[in-house]
Protein backbone atom coordinates (compact mmCIF):
# COMPACT_ATOMS: atom_id res chain seq x y z
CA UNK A 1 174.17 155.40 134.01
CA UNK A 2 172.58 156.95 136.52
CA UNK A 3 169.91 158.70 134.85
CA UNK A 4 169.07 154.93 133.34
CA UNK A 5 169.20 153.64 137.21
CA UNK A 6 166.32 156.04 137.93
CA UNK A 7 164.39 155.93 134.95
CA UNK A 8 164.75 152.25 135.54
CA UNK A 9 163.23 153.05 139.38
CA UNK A 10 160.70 155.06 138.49
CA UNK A 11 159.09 152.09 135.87
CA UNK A 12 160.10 149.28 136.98
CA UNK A 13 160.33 149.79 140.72
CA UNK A 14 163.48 149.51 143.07
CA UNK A 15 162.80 145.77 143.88
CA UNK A 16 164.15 143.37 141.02
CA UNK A 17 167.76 143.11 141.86
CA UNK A 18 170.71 143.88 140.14
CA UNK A 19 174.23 142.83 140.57
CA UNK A 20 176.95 144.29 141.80
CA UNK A 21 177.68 147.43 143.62
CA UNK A 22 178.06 149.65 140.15
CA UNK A 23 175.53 147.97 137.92
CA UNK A 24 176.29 147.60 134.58
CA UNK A 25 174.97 148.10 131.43
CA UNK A 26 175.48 146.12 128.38
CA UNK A 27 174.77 147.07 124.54
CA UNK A 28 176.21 143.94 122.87
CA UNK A 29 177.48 140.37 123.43
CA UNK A 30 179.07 137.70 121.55
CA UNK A 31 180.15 133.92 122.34
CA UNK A 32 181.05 134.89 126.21
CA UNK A 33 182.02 138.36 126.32
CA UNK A 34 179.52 141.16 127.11
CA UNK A 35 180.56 144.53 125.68
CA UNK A 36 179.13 147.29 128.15
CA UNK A 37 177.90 150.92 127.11
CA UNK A 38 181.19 152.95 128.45
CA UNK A 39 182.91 150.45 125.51
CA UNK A 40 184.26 147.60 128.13
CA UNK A 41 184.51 144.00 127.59
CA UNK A 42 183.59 141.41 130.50
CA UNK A 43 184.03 137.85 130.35
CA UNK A 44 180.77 136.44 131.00
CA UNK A 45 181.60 133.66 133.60
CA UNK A 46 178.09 133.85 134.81
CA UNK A 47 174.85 133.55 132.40
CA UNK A 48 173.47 129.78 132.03
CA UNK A 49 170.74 131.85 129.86
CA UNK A 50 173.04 132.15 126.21
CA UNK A 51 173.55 128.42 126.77
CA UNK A 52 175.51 128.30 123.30
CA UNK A 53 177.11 131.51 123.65
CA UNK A 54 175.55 134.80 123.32
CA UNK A 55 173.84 136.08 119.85
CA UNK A 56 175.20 132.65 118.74
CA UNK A 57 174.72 133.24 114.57
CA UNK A 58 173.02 129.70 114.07
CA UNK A 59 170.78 130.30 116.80
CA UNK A 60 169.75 134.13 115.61
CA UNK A 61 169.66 133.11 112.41
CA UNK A 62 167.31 130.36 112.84
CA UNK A 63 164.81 132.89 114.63
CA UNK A 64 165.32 135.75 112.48
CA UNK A 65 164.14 133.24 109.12
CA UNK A 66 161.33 131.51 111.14
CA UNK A 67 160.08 135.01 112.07
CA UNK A 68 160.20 136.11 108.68
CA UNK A 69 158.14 132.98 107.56
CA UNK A 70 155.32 132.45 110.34
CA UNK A 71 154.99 132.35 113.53
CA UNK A 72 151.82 130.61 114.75
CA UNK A 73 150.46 128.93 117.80
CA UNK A 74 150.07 125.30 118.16
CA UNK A 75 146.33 124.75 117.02
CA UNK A 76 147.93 124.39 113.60
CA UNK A 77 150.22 121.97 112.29
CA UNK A 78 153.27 122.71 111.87
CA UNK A 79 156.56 120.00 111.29
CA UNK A 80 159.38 122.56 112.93
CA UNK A 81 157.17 121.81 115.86
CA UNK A 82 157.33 118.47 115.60
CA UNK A 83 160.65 118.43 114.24
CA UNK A 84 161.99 120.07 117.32
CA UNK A 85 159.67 117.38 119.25
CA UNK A 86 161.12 114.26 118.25
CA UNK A 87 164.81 115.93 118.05
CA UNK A 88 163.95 116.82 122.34
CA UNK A 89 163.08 113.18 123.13
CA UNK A 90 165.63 111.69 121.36
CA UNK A 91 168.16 112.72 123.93
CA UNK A 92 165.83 111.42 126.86
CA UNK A 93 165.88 108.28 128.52
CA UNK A 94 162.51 106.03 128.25
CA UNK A 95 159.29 106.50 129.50
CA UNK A 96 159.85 109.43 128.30
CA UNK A 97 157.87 109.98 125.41
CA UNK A 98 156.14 113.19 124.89
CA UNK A 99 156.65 116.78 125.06
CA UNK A 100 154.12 119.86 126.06
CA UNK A 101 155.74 123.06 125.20
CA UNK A 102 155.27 125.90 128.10
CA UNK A 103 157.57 129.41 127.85
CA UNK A 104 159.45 129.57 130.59
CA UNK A 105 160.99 127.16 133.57
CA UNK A 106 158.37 128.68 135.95
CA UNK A 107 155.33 127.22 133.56
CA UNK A 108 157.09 124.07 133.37
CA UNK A 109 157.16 123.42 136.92
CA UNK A 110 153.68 124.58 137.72
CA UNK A 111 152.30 122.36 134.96
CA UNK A 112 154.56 119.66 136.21
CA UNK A 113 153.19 120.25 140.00
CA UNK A 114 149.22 119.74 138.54
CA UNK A 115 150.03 116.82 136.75
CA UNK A 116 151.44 115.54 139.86
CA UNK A 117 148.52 116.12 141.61
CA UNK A 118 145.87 115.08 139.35
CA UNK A 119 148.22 111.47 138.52
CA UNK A 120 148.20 111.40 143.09
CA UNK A 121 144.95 112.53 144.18
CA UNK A 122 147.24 114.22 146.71
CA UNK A 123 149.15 117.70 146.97
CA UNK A 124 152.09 117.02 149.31
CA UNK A 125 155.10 118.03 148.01
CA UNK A 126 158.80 117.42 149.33
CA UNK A 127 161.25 120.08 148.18
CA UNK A 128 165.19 121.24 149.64
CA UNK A 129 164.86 123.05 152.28
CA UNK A 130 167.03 126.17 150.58
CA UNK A 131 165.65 126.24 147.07
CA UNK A 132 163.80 128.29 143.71
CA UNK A 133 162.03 126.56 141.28
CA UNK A 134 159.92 129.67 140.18
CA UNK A 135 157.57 132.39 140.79
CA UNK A 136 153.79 131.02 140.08
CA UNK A 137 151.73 130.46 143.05
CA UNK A 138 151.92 126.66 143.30
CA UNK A 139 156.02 127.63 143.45
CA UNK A 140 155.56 130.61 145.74
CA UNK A 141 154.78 128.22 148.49
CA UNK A 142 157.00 126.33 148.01
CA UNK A 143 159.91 128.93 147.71
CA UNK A 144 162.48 128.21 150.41
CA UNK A 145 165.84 130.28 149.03
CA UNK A 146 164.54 133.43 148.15
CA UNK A 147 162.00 136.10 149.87
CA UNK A 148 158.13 134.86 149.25
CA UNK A 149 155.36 136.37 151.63
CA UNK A 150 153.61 133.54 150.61
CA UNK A 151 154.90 131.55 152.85
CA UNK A 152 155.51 127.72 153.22
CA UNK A 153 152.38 125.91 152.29
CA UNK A 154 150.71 123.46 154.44
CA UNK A 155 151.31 121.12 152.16
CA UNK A 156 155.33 121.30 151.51
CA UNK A 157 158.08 120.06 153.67
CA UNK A 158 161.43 120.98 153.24
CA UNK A 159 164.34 118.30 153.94
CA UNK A 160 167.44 119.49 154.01
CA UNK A 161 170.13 118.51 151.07
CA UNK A 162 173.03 116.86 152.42
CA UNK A 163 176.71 118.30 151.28
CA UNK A 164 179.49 116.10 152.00
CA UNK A 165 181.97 119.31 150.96
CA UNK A 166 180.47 121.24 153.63
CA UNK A 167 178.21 120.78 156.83
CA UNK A 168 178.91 116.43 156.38
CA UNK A 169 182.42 117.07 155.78
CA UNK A 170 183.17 115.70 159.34
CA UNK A 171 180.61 112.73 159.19
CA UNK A 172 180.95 109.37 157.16
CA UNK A 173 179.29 109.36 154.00
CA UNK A 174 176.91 106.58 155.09
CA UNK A 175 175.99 107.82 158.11
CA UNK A 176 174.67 110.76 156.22
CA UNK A 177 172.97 109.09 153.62
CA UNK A 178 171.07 107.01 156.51
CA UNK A 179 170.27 110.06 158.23
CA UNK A 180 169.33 112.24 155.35
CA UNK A 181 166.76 109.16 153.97
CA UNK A 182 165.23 109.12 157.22
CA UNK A 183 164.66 112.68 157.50
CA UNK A 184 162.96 112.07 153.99
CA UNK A 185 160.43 109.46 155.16
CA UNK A 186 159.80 111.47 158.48
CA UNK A 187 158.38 114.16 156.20
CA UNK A 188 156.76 112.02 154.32
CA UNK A 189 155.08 110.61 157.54
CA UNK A 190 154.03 114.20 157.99
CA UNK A 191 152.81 114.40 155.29
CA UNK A 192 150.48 111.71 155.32
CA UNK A 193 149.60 112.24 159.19
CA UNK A 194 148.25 115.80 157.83
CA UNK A 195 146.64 113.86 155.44
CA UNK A 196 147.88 115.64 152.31
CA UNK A 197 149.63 112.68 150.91
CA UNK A 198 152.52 112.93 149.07
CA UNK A 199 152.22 114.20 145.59
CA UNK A 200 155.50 114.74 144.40
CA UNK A 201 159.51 115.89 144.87
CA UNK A 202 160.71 118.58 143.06
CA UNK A 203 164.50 118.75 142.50
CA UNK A 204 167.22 120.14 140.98
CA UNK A 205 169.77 117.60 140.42
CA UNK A 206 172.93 120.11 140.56
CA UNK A 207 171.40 121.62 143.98
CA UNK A 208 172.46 124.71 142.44
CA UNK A 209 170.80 127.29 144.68
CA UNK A 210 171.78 125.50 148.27
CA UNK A 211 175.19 125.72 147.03
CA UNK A 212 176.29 122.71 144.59
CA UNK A 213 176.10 120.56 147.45
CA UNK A 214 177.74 117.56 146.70
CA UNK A 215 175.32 114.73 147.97
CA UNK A 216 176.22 110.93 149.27
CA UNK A 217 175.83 108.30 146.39
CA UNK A 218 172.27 106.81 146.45
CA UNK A 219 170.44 109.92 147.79
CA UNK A 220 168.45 111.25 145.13
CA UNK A 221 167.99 107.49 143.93
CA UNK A 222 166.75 106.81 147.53
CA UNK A 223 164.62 110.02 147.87
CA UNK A 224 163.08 108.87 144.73
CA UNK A 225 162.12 105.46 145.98
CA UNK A 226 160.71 106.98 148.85
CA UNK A 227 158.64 109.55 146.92
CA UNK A 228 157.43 106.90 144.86
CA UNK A 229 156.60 103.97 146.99
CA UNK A 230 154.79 106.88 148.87
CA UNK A 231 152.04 107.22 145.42
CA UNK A 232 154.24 110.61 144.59
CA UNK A 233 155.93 111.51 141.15
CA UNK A 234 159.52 112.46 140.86
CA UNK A 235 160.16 115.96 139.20
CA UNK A 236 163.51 116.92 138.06
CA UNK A 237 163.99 120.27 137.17
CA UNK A 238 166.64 120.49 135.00
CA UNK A 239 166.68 124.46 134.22
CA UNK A 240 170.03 124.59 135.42
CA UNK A 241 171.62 120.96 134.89
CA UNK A 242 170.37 120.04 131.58
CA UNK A 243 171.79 120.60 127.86
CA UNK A 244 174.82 119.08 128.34
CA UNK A 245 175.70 121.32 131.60
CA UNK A 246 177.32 119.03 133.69
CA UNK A 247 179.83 117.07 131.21
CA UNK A 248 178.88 113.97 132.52
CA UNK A 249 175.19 113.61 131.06
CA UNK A 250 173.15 115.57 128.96
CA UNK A 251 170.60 115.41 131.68
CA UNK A 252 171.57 116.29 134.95
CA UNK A 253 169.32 113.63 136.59
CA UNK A 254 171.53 111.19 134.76
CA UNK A 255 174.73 111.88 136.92
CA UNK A 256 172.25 110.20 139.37
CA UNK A 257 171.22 106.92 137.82
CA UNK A 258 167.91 108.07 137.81
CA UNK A 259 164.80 108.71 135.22
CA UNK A 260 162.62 111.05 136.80
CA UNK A 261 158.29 110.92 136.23
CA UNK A 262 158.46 114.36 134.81
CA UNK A 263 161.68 116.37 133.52
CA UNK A 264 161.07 120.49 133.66
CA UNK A 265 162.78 122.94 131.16
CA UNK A 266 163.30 126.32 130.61
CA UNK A 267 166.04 129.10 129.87
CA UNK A 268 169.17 127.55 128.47
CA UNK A 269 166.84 125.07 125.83
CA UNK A 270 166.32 128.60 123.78
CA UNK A 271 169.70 130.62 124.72
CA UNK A 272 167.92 133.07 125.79
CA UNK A 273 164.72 132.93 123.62
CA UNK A 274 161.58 132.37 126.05
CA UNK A 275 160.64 128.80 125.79
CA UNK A 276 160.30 125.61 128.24
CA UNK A 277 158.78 122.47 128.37
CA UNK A 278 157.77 119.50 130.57
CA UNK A 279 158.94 115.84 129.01
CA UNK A 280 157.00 112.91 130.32
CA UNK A 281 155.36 109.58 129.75
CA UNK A 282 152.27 108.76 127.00
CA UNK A 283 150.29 107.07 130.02
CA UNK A 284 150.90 110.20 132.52
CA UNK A 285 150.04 112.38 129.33
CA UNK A 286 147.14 110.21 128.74
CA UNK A 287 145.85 110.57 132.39
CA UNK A 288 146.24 114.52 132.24
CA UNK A 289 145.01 115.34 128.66
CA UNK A 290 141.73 114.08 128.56
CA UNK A 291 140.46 115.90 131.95
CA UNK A 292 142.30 119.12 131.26
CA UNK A 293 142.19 121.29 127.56
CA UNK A 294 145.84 122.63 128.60
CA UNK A 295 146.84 124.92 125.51
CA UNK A 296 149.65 127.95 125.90
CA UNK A 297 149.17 130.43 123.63
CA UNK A 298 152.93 130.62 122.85
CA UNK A 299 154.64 127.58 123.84
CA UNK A 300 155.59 125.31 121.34
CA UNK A 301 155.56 128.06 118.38
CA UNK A 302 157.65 127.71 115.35
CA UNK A 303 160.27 130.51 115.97
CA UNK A 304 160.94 129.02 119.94
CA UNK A 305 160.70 125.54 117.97
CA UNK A 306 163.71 127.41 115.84
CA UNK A 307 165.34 128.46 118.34
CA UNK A 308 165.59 124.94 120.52
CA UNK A 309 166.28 123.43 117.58
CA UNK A 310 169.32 125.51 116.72
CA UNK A 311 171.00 124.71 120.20
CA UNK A 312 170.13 121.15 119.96
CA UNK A 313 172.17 121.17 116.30
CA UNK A 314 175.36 123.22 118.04
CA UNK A 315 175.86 121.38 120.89
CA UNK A 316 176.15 118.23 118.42
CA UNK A 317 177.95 120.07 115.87
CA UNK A 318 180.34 122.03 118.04
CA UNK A 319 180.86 119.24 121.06
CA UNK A 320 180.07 121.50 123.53
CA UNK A 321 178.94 118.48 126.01
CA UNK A 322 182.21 117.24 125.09
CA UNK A 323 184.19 120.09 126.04
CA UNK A 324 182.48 120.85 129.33
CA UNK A 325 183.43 117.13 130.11
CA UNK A 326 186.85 117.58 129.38
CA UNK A 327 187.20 121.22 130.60
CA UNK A 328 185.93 120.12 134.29
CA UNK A 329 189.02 118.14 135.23
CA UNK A 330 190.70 121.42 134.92
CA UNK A 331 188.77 123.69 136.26
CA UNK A 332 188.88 121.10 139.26
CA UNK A 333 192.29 121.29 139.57
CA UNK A 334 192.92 124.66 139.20
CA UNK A 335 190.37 125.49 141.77
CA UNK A 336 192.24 122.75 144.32
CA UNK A 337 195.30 125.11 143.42
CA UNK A 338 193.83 127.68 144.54
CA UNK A 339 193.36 126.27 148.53
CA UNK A 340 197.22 125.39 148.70
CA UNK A 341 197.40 129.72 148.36
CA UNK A 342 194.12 130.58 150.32
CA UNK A 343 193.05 127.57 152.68
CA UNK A 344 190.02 129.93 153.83
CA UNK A 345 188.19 128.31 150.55
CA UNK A 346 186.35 125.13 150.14
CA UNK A 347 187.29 122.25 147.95
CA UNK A 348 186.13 122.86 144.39
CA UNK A 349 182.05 122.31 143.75
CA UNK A 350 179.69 121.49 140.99
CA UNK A 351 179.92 119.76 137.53
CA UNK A 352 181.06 120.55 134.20
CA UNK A 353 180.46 124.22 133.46
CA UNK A 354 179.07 125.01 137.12
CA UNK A 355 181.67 125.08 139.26
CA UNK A 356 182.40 127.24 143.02
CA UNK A 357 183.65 126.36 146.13
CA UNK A 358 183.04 127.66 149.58
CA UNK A 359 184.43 130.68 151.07
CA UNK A 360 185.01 130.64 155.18
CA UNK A 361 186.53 133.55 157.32
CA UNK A 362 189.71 131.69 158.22
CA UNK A 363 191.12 128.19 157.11
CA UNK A 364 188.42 125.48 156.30
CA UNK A 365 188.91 122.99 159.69
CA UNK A 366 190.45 125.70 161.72
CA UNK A 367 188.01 125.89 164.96
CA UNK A 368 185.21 128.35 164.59
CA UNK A 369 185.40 128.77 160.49
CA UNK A 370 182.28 129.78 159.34
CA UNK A 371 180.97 130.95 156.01
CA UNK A 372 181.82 134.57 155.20
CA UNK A 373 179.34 136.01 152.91
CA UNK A 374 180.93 139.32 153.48
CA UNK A 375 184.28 137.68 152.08
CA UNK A 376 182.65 136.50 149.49
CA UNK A 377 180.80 139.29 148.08
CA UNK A 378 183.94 141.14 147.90
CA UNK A 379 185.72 138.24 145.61
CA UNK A 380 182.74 138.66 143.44
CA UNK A 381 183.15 142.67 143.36
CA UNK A 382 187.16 142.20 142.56
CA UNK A 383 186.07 140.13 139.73
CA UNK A 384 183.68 142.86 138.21
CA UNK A 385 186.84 145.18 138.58
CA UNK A 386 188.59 142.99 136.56
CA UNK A 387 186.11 142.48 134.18
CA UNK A 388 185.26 139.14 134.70
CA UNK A 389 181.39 138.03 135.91
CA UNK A 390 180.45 135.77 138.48
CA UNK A 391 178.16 135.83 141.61
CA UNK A 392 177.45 133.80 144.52
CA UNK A 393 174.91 131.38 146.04
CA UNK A 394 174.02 129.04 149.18
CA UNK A 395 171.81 129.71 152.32
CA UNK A 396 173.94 132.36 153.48
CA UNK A 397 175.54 133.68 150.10
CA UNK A 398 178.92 132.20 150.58
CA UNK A 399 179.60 129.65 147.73
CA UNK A 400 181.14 131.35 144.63
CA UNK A 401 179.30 130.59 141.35
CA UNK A 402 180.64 129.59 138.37
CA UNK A 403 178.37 129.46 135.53
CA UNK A 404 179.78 130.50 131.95
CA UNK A 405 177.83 129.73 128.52
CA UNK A 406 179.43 126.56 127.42
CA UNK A 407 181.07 128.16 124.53
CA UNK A 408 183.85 129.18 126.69
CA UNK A 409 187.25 128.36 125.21
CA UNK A 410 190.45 126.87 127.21
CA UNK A 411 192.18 129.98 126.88
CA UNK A 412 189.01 131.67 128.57
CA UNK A 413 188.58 129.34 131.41
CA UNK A 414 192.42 130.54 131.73
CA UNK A 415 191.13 134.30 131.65
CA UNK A 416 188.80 133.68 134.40
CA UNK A 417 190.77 131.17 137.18
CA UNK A 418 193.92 133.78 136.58
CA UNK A 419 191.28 136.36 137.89
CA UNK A 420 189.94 134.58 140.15
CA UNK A 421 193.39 133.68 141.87
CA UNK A 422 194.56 137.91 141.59
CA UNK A 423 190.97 138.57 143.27
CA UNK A 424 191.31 136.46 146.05
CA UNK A 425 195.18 137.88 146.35
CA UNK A 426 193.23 141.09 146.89
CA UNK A 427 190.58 140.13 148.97
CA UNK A 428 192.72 137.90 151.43
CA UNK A 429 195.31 141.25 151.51
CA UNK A 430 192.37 143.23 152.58
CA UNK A 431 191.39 141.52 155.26
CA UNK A 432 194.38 141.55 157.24
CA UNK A 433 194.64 145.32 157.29
């Protein structure tokens, strides 16, 4: 292991992070456990990435024979490709109609940012104020959750997401929704004053990396509204709410009454084979195609057309959407159990098969409880000693995250809240000595 830490150094540089304190390595994975090199099994309660479980059979199967046949880029026909097309769009809501094929959720979002601006004739762009949407240049800018020298573009302002589980808790959900529109259209004010206009919003609808905040009905439909009546497009990137994630919806945008101008994809669409796409309108499509000869060499191939295709086909054939929906009620309420034992953790966060909850350093409402990353890291450590795999996420690293492939089984979930109980046991036993 160690010899593979430094070999891994002396390549690929110290700087691309990897979890835990005793990083592991893996040689093999099935469904949701992740066999490591020593001979271990872990429970993989983390990856979003083998969306179908990992080395799922249909999916490998599907790449292995498509590989074996031809693989080609897209200035040929080919009908997987359009196969795989019509199959995406099906589970959309109208406008939209048509599909460009990119190879990762990055692509997608960059693409989806030009669009934007060409369809606007502006570049302002509205995003959270604690967020990652990727790592081109257009996103670098407008990177607020991770580490960028970049640097906030003149031409983004951040708004913060509301969270009625956490900094709102004390405030009536209508008084936040007032105040968190208006902070909306005073950036969009900026905006214009600078005289960037507004180009677009770009969103994830679980507001995954500020921490599953749990936002006041209307918001998003209001921030849309805003964005719109403003000449903007909405963008909703769905790299970590869509396939069926939440329970709820197959898109994640759904949960919100909402049909965003653009939908971005990436990871999960492939589990785990590089592909992503933008969905949109024919008249948006129309207004970008003809002024811009956009062609990826490898998005949209045959074997990522596979691939896609083969998740599409188990989700539908094993329920999986299904069985997040009816796992989350549990989770829920396993997770509530959890306070009555250790009141130092939030109520239970997320959707469907993304789930957390806050972690303070004494009991939530107790004066002068603040988030304890410190506390929270160490739950996440206690899980890796038990084998299990989670991690944590929020401005300040102190909402658990909860993220399993959504091939997970009852029993599993079990597996996982029993650990997660013993490890804050531990944790909470720690920190009174």
């Amino acid at each position: 292991m160690a010899d593979l830490l430094e070999r891994r150094y002396k390549t690929l540089g110290p700087y691309s992070p990897l979890f835990y304190a005793q990083p592991l390595e893996f040689v093999r994975a099935e469904r949701v456990w992740l066999t490591a090199a020593d001979g271990q099994r872990y429970l993989d309660g983390y990856n979003n990435v083998p969306h179908v479980g990992h080395a799922h059979p249909r999916v490998v199967e599907a790449i292995a024979q498509q590989a074996g046949t031809l693989n080609i880029h897209t200035r040929y026909l080919n009908h997987r490709v359009v196969d795989y097309a019509e199959s995406l769009l099906a589970t959309l809501d109208a406008p939209l109609d048509r599909i460009i094929f990119t190879n990762s959720g990055s692509e997608s979002n960059d693409l989806a940012l030009r669009i934007a601006n060409q369809h606007s004739g502006a570049r302002g762009l509205l995003i959270s104020d604690f967020s990652y949407h990727g790592h081109t240049q257009a996103l670098a800018v407008a990177t607020t959750g991770l580490v960028a020298h970049e640097g906030l573009g003149a031409h983004v302002r951040p708004i913060r997401v509301p969270d009625l589980d956490a900094a709102d808790a004390s405030r009536p959900e209508a008084e936040v929704l007032a105040s968190s529109l208006a902070e909306v259209d005073a950036a969009i004010a900026s905006l214009q004053e600078a005289g960037h206009g507004v180009a677009a919003v770009l969103f994830d609808s679980l507001f995954s990396t500020e921490g599953l905040n749990r936002v006041p009905s209307g918001y998003v439909a209001g921030l849309a509204k805003r964005v719109r009546t403003a000449g903007g497009l909405v963008i909703g990137d769905e790299v970590q709410s869509g396939f069926g994630r939440t329970g709820r919806s197959f898109w994640g945008h759904q949960n919100h009454g909402i049909v965003p101008d653009l939908v971005t994809m990436g990871k999960p669409m492939g589990n785990g084979h590089p592909i992503g796409a933008v969905a949109l309108s024919a008249a948006l499509l129309d207004e970008f195609g003809p002024r811009n000869m956009y062609f990826n060499t490898f998005g949209g191939n045959p074997v990522s057309a596979a691939a896609g295709q083969a998740v599409l086909d188990v989700l539908a054939e094993e329920g999986l959407v299904e069985r997040a929906a009816s796992g989350a009620a549990g989770i829920r309420a396993a997770l509530e159990g959890l306070r009555r034992d250790h009141p130092w953790i939030g109520p239970a966060k997320g959707e469907g098969l993304f789930f957390g909850f806050d972690v303070y350093d004494r009991p939530v409402g107790e004066a002068g409880a603040v988030p304890d990353p410190g506390r929270t890291k160490a739950i996440v450590e206690a899980m890796r000693a038990r084998n299990v795999l989670i991690s944590r996420i929020g401005r300040t690293d102190s909402v658990l995250k909860m993220r399993p492939p959504l091939a997970i089984e009852p029993g599993e979930v079990g597996i996982l809240v029993e650990t997660l109980a013993d490890s804050l046991a531990e944790v909470e036993a720690l920190s009174r000595t």
